[in-house]
Protein backbone atom coordinates (compact mmCIF):
# COMPACT_ATOMS: atom_id res chain seq x y z
CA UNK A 1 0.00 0.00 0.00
CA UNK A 2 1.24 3.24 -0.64
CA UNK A 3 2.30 6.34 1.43
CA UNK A 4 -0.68 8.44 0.46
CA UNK A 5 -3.24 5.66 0.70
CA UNK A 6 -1.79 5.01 4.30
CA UNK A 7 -2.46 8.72 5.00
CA UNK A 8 -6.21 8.31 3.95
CA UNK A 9 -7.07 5.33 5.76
CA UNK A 10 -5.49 6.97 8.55
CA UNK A 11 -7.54 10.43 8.33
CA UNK A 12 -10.43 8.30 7.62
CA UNK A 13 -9.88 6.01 10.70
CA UNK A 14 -9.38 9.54 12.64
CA UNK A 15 -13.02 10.67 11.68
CA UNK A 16 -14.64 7.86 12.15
CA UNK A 17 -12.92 7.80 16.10
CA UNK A 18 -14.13 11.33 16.57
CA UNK A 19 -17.52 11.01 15.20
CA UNK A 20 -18.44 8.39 18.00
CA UNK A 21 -17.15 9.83 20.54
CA UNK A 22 -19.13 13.44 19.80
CA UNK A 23 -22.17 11.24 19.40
CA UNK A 24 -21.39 9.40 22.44
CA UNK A 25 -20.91 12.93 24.34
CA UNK A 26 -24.24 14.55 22.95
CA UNK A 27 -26.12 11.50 23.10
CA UNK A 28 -25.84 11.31 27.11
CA UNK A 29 -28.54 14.73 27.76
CA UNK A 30 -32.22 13.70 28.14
CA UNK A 31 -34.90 15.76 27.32
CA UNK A 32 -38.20 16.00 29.24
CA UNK A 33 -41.16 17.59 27.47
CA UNK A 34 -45.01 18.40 28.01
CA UNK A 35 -47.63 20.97 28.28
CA UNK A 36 -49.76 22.79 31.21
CA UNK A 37 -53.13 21.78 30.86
CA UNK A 38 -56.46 23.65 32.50
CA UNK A 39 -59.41 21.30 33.36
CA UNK A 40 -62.98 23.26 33.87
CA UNK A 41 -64.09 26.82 32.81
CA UNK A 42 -61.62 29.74 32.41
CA UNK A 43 -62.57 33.16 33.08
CA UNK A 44 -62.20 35.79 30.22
CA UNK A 45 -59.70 37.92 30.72
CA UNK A 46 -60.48 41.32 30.90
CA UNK A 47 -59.39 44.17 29.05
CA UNK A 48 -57.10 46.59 30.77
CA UNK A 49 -58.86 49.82 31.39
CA UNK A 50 -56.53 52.50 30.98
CA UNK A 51 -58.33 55.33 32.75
CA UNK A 52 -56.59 58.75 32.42
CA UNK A 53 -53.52 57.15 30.44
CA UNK A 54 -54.47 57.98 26.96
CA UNK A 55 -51.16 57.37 25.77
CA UNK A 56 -50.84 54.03 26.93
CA UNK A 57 -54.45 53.37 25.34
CA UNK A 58 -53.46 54.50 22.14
CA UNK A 59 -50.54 52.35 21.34
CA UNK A 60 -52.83 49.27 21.29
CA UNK A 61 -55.09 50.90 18.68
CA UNK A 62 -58.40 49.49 18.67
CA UNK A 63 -56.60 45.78 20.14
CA UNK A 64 -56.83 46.58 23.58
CA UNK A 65 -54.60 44.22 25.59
CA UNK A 66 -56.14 41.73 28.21
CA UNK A 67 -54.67 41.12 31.85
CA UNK A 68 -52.55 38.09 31.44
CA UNK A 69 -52.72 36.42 34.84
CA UNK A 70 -54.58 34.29 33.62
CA UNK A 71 -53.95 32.93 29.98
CA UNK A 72 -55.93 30.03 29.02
CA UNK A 73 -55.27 28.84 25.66
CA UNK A 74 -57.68 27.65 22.61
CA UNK A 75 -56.17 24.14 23.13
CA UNK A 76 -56.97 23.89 27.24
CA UNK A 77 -53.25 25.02 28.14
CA UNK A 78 -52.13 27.90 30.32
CA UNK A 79 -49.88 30.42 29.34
CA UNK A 80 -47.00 31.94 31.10
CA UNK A 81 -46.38 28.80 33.52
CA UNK A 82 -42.69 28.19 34.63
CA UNK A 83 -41.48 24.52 34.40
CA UNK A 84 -38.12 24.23 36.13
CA UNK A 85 -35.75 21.59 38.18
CA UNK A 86 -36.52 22.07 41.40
CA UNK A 87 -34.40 19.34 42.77
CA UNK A 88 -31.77 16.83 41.71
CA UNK A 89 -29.13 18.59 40.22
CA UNK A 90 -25.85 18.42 41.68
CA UNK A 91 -23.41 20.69 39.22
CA UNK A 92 -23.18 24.24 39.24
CA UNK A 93 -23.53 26.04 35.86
CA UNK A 94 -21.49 28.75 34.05
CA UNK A 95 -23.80 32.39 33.84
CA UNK A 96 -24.76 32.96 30.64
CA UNK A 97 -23.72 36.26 28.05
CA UNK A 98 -26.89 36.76 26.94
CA UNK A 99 -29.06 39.43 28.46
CA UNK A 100 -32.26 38.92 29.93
CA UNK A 101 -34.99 41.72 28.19
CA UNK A 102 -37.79 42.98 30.10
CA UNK A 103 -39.61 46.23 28.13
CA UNK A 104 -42.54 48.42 29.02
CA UNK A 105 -44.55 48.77 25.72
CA UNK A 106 -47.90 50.44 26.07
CA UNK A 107 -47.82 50.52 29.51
CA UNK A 108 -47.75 46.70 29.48
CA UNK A 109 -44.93 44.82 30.78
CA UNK A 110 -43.23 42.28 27.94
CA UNK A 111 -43.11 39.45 28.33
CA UNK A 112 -45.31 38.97 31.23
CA UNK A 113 -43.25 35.99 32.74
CA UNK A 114 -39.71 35.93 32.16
CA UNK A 115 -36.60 33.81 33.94
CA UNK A 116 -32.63 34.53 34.05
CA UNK A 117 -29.81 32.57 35.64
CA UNK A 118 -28.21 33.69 38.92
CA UNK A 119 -25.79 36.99 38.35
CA UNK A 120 -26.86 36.45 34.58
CA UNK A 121 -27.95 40.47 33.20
CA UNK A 122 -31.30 41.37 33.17
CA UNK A 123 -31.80 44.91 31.01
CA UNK A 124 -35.32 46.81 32.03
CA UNK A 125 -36.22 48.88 29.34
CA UNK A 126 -38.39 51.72 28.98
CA UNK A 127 -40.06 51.83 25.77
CA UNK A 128 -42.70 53.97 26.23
CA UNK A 129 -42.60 58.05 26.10
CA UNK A 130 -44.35 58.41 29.09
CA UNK A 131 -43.00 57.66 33.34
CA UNK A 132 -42.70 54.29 34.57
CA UNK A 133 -41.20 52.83 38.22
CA UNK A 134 -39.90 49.77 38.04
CA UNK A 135 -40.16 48.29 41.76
CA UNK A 136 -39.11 44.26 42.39
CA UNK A 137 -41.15 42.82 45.28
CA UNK A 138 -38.28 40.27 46.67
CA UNK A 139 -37.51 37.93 49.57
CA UNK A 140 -34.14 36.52 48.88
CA UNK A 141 -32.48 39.29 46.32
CA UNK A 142 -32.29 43.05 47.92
CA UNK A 143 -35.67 45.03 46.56
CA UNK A 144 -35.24 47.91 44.16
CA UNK A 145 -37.25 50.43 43.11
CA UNK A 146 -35.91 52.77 39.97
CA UNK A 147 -37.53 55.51 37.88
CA UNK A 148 -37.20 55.25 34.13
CA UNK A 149 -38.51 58.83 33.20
CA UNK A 150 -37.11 58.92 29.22
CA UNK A 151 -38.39 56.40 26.24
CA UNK A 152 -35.85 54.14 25.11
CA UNK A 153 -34.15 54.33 29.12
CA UNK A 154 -32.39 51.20 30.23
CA UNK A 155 -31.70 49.63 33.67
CA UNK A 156 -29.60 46.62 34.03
CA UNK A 157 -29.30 44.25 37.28
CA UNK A 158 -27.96 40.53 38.15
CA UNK A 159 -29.96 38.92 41.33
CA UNK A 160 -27.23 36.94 43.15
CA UNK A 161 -29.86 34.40 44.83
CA UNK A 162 -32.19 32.30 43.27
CA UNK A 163 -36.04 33.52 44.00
CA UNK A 164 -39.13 32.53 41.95
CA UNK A 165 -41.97 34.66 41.71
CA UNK A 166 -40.48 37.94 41.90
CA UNK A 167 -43.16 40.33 41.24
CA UNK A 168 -42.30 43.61 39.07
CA UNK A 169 -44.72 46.58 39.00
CA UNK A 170 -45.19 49.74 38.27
CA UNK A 171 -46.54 52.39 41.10
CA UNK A 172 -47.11 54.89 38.28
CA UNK A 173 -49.72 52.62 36.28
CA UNK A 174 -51.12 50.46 38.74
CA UNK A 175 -52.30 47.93 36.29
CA UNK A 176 -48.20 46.67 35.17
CA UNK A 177 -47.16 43.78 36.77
CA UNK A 178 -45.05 40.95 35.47
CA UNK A 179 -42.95 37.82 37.02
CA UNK A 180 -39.47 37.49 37.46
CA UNK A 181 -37.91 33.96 38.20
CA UNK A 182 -34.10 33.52 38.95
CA UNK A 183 -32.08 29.91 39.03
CA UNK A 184 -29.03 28.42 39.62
CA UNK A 185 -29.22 26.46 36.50
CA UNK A 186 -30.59 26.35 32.96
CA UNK A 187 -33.31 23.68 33.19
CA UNK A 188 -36.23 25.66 32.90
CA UNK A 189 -39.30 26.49 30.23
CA UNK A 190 -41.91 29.01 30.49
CA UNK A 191 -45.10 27.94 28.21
CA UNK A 192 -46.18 30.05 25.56
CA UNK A 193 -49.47 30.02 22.97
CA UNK A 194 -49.26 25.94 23.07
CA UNK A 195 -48.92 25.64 26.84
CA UNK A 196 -45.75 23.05 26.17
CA UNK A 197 -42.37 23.16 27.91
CA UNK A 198 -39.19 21.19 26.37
CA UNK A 199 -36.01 21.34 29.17
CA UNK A 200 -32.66 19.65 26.98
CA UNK A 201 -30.08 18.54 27.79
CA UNK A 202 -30.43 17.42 31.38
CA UNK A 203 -28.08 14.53 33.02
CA UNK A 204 -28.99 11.25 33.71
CA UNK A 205 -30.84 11.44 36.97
CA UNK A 206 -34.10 12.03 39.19
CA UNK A 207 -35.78 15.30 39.17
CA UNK A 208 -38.08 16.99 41.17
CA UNK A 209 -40.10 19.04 38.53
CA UNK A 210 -42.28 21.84 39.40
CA UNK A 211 -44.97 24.04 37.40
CA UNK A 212 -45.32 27.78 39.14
CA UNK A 213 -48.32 29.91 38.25
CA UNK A 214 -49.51 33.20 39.57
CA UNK A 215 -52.81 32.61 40.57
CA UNK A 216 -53.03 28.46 40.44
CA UNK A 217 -49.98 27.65 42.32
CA UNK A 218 -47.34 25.41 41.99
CA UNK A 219 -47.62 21.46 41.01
CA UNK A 220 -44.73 19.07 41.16
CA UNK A 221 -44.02 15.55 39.89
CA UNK A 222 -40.49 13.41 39.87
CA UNK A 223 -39.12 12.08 37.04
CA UNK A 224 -35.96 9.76 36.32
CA UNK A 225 -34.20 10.33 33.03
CA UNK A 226 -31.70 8.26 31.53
CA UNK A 227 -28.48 9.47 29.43
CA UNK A 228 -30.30 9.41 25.65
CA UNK A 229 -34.06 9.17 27.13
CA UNK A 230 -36.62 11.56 26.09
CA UNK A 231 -39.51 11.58 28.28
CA UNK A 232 -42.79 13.43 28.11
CA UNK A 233 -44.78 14.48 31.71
CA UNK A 234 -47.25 17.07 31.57
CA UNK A 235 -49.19 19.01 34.61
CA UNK A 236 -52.74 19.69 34.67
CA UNK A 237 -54.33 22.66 37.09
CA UNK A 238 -58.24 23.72 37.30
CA UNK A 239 -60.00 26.24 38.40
């Protein structure tokens, strides 16, 4: 056999080694997956009434938005639910780069539910041309309370303690309020139009997971996941 040929059996022989042991690696994270489901008779939401605030009216046009503490969805789901790990993992987790966007449009907070890692940047954003507060009803990270007076105004912060359910409102408009959750880790979802969740990537292991909502509480259910295993678990609340 000659030189060259030698060379390419080697290179190939080199692929093929690397190739199984990236699929090996990737193929060790489970995935667990599911929806929110609401059994019995929602509520409709009600529009916001604006009052005095004609320039937060007038933003939404002739779509005025509904309070959203309550989202039920065409399909039986519920919106805006947070799906996390609440026990079972044992590693701690690098913070991540990307920022964490919270904006005041309309005089509505957006999203309504969001989550960030611990120390991991969360920008505020004013992006309305009128006065908002922005004041954080905590337990475990130190309260704030900050005045974003100009459209287009930012305010970052990093929360240094996990806390779920941190409520954000705004004094000035006493309709704005929106949910803030901070982990230690990156296994979380927070169900949209669908009412689904999908948390990747998880170790091998048993979890304790647990669905948080506003105004129909928390639910919990343990699951065991092996290395490739994708499993599906879904929570169900009623009125």
């Amino acid at each position: 056999m000659r030189l060259h040929q030698i060379n390419n059996l080697i290179r190939m022989v080199f692929v093929v080694v690397i190739a199984i042991f990236l699929g090996q690696v990737t193929a060790e994270a489970a995935t667990i997956s599911g929806q929110v489901s609401f059994e019995g008779e929602a509520s409709t939401p009600q529009p916001i009434n604006f009052g005095a605030e004609r320039q937060c009216a007038t933003v939404h046009g002739d779509h005025m938005p509904t309070d959203e503490s309550l989202v039920v969805n065409d399909n039986h789901t519920v919106k805006w639910v947070l799906v996390h790990v609440k026990e079972g993992l044992t590693e701690t987790y690098d913070v991540p780069t990307e920022k964490v966007e919270i904006d005041q449009v309309g005089c509505i907070f957006k999203p309504h539910v969001t989550a960030a890692q611990v120390n991991q940047t969360v920008v505020i954003k004013n992006g309305d041309a009128v006065l908002h507060n922005v004041r954080s009803v905590s337990t475990a990270n130190k309260p704030f309370n900050i005045a974003q007076p100009i459209q287009g105004m930012t305010t970052k912060r990093q929360f240094s303690e996990p806390e779920i359910g941190i409520e954000l409102k705004c004094d000035v408009h006493f309709w704005m309020k929106s949910y803030l959750h901070i982990l230690n880790h990156p296994f979380y979802a927070i169900t949209g139009d669908d009412g689904k969740f999908t948390i990747a990537d998880l170790p091998e292991g048993t979890y304790t997971l647990e669905a948080w909502h506003e105004k129909l509480g928390t639910q919990t259910a343990e699951v065991t996941v092996g290395g490739e295993e994708n499993k599906t678990i879904s929570f169900s609340f009623s009125s």
